[in-house]
Protein backbone atom coordinates (compact mmCIF):
# COMPACT_ATOMS: atom_id res chain seq x y z
CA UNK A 1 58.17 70.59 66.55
CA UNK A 2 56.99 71.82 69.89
CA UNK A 3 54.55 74.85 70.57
CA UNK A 4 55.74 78.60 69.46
CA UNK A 5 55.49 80.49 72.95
CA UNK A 6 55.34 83.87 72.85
CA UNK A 7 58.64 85.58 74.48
CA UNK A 8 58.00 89.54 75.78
CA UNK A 9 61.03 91.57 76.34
CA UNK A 10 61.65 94.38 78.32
CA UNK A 11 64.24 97.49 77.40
CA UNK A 12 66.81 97.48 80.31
CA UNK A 13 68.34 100.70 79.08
CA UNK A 14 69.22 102.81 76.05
CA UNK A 15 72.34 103.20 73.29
CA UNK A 16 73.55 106.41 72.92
CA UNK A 17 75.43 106.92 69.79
CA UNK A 18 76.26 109.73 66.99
CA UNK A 19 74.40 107.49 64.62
CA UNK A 20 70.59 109.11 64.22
CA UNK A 21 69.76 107.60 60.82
CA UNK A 22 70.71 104.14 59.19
CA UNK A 23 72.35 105.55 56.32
CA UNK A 24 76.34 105.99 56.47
CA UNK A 25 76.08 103.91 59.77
CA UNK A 26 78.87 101.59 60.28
CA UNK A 27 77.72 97.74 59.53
CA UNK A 28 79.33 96.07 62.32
CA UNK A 29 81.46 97.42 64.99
CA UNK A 30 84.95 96.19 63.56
CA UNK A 31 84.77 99.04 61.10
CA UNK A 32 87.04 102.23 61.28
CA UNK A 33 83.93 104.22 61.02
CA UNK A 34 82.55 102.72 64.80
CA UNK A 35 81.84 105.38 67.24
CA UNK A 36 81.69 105.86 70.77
CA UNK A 37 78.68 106.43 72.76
CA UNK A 38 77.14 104.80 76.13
CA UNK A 39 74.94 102.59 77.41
CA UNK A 40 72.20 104.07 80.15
CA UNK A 41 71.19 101.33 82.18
CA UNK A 42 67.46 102.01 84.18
CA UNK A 43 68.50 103.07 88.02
CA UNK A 44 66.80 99.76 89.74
CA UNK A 45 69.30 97.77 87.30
CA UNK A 46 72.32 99.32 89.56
CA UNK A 47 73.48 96.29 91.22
CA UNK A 48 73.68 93.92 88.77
CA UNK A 49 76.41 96.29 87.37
CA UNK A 50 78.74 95.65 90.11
CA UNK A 51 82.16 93.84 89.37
CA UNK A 52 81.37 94.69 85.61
CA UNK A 53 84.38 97.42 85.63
CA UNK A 54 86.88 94.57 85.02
CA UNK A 55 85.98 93.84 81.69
CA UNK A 56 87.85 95.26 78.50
CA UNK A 57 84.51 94.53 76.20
CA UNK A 58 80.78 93.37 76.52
CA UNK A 59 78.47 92.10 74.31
CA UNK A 60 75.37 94.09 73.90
CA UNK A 61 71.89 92.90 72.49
CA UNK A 62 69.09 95.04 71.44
CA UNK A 63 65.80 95.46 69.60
CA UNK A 64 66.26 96.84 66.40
CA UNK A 65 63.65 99.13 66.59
CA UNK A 66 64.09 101.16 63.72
CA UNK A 67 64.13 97.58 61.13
CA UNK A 68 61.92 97.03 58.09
CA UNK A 69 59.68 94.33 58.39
CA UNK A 70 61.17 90.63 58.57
CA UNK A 71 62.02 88.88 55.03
CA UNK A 72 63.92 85.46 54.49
CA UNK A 73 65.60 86.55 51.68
CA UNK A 74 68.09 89.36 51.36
CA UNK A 75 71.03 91.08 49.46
CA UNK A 76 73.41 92.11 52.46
CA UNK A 77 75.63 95.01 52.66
CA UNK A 78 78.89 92.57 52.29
CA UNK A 79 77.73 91.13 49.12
CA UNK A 80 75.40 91.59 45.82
CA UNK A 81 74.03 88.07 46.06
CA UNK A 82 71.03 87.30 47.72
CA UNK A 83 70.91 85.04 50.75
CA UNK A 84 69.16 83.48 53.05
CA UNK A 85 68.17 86.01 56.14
CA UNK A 86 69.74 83.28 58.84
CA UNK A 87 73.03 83.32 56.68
CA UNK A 88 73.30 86.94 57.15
CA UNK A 89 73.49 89.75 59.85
CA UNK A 90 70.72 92.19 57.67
CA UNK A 91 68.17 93.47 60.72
CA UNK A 92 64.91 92.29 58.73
CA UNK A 93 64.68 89.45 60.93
CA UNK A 94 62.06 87.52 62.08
CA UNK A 95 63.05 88.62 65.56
CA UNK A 96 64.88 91.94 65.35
CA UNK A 97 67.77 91.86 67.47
CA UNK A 98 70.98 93.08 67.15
CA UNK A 99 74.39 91.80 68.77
CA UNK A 100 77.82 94.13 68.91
CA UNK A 101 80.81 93.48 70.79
CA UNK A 102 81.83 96.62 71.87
CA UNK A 103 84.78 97.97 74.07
CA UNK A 104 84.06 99.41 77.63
CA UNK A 105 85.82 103.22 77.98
CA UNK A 106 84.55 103.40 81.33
CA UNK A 107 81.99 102.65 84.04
CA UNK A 108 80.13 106.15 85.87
CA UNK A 109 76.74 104.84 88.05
CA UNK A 110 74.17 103.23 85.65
CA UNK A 111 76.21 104.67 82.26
CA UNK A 112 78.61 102.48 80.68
CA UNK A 113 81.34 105.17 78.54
CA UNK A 114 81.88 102.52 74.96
CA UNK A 115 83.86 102.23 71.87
CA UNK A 116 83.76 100.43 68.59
CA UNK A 117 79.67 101.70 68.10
CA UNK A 118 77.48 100.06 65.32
CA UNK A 119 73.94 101.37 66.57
CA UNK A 120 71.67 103.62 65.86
CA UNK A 121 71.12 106.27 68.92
CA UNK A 122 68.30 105.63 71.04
CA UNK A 123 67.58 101.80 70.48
CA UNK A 124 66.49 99.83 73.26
CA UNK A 125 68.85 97.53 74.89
CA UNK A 126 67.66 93.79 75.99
CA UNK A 127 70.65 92.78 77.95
CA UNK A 128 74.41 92.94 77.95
CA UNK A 129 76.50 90.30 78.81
CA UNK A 130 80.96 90.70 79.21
CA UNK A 131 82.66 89.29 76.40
CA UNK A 132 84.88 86.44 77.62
CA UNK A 133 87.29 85.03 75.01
CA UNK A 134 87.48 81.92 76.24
CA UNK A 135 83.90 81.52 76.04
CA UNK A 136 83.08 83.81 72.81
CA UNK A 137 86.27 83.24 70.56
CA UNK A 138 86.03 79.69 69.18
CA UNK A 139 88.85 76.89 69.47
CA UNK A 140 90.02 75.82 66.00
CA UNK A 141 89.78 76.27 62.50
CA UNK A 142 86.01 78.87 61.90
CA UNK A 143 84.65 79.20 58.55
CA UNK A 144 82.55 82.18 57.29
CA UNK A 145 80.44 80.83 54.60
CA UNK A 146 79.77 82.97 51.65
CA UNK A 147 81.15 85.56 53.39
CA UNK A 148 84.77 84.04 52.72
CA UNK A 149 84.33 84.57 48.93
CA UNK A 150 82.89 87.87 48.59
CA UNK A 151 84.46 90.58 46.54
CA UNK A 152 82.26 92.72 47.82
CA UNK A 153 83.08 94.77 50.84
CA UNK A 154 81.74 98.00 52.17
CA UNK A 155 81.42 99.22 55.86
CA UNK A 156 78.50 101.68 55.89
CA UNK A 157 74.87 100.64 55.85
CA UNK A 158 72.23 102.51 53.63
CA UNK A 159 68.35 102.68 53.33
CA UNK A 160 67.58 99.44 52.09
CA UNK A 161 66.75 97.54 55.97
CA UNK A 162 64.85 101.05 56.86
CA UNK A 163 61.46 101.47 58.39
CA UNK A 164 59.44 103.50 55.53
CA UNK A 165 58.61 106.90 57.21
């Protein structure tokens, strides 16, 4: 295996949402519970926004700043097994960051107006990228894993991923 390098990020904005504590928080932004917000880019970011307007969704990813610490093992909210933390979406990851597809309302200077909301208000955003189904829907038959079988379904987070206080 080669070296572990050490990879520093920097915030290039912030998510807005109604969301200001885990608990009752949708899990992913599919649900019916999903909120709009916005996105507040940093001012010197401006120009890489331009021609983003023509895009239905993006893809945001964040720091999920708010995240226990990292475990490998974990009992998700979609089931009441325990699996392994790369076989799940939980945020107690080794590298806590989050990924939502989310649906663009409407572009005004450096604030992106979005739908279909998953995230806590205030976390940092990394980078944002337009979703593009050709590129992000695959061709052909997908499979789910585990989470094909599970009779367990809710669509609100609780407690057990938080950051003791």
């Amino acid at each position: 295996m080669n070296t572990v390098q050490q990879v520093q990020l920097h915030a290039i904005g912030v998510i807005n949402s109604p969301f200001r504590e885990l608990d009752h928080m949708p899990v992913q932004s599919t649900g019916d519970s999903a909120q709009a917000g916005w996105v507040e880019l940093r001012p010197e970011l401006a120009e890489g926004m331009k021609d983003l307007e023509g895009f239905s969704h993006l893809i945001l990813i964040y720091h999920l700043h708010r995240a226990a610490s990292a475990r490998l093992t974990v009992v998700p909210f979609l089931d009441k097994q325990e699996h392994g933390i790369f076989a799940t979406r939980a945020p107690v990851r080794p590298n806590p960051i989050g990924l939502s597809v989310v649906a663009v309302d409407r572009i005004e200077g450096t604030r992106i107006h979005i739908r279909k909301l998953d995230i806590l208000d205030g976390t940092p955003l990394l980078d944002l990228k337009p979703f593009v189904p050709a590129f992000d829907v695959p061709a052909g038959p997908v499979r789910s894993g585990w989470m094909e079988a599970s009779a367990w379904q809710t669509v609100q987070s609780d407690s057990r991923f938080k950051l003791a206080d």
